[in-house]
N, C-alpha and C. Protein backbone atom coordinates (compact mmCIF):
# COMPACT_ATOMS: atom_id res chain seq x y z
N UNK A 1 6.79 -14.73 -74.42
CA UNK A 1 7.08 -14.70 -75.86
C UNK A 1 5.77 -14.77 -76.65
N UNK A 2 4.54 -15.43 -76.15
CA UNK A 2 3.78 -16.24 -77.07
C UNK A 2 2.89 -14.43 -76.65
N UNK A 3 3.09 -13.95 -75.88
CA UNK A 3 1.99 -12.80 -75.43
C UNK A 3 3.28 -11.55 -76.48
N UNK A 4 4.12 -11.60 -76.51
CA UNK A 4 4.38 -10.60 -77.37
C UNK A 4 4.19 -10.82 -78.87
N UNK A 5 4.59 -12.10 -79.44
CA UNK A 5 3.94 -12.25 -80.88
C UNK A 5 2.79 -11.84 -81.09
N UNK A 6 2.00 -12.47 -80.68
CA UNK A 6 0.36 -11.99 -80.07
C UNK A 6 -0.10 -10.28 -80.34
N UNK A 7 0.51 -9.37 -79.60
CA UNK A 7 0.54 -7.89 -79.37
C UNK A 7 1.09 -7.64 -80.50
N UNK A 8 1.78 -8.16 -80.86
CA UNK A 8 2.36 -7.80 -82.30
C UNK A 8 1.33 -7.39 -83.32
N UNK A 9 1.12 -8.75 -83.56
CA UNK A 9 0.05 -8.87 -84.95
C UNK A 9 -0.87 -8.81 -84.16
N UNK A 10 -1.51 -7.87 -83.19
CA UNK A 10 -2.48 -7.25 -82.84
C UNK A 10 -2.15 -5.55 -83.34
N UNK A 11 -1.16 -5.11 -82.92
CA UNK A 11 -0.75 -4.18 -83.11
C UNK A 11 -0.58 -3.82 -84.79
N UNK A 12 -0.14 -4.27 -85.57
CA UNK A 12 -0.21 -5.00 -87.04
C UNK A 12 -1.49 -4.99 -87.72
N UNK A 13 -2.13 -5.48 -87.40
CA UNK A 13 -3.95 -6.07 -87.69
C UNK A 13 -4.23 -5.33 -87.45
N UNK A 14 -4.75 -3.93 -86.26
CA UNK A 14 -5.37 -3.80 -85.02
C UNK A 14 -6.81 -4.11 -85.58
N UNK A 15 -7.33 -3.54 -86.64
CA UNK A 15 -8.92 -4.30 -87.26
C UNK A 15 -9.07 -5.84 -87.70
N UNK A 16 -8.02 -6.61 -87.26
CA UNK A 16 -8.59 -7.83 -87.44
C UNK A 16 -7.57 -8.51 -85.96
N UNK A 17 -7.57 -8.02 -84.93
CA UNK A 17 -6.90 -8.31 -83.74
C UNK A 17 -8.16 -9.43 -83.38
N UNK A 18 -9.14 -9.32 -83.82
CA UNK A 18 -10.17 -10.52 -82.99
C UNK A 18 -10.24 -11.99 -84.14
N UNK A 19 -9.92 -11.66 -84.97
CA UNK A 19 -9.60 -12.96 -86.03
C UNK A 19 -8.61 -13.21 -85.28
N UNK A 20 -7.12 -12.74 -85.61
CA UNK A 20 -5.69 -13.12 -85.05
C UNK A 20 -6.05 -13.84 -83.96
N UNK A 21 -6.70 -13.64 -83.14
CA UNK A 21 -6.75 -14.11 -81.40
C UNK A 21 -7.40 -15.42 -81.26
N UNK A 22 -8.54 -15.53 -82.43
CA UNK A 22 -9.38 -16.70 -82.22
C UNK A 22 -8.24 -17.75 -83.11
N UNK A 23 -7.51 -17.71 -84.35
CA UNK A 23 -6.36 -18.55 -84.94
C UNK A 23 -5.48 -18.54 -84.17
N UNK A 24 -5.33 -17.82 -83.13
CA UNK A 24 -3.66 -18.26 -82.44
C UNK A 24 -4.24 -19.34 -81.37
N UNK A 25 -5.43 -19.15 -80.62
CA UNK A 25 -5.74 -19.65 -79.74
C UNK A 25 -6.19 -21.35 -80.62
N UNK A 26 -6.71 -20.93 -81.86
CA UNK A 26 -7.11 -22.64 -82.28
C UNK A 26 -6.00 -23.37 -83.00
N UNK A 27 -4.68 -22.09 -83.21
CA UNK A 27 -3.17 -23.14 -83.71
C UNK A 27 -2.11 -22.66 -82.93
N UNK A 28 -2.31 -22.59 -81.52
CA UNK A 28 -0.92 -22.40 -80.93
C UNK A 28 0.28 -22.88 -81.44
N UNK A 29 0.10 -23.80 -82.02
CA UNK A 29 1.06 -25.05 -82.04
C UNK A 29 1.94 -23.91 -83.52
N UNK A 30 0.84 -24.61 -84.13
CA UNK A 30 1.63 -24.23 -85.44
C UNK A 30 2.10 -22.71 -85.76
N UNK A 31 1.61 -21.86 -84.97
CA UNK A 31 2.35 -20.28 -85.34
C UNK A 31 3.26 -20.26 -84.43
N UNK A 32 3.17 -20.74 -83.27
CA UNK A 32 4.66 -20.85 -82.50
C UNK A 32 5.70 -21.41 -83.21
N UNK A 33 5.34 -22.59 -84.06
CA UNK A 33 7.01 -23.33 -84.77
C UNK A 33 6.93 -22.78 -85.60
N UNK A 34 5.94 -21.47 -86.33
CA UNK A 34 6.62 -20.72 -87.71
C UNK A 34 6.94 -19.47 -86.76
């Protein structure tokens, strides 16, 4: 699940897929419960 949200808003972003990646990785927490 957490790898398809992920691909998502990579896919979404694709020019800011390396922001997205470094915030998911430093708030797992909190974009998983939103």
């Amino acid at each position: 699940m957490t790898f398809y949200v992920q691909t998502s808003y990579c896919l979404a972003e694709a020019y800011n897929c390396e922001a997205v990646f470094l915030v998911w990785e430093e708030n797992k927490g909190l974009m998983f419960r939103s």
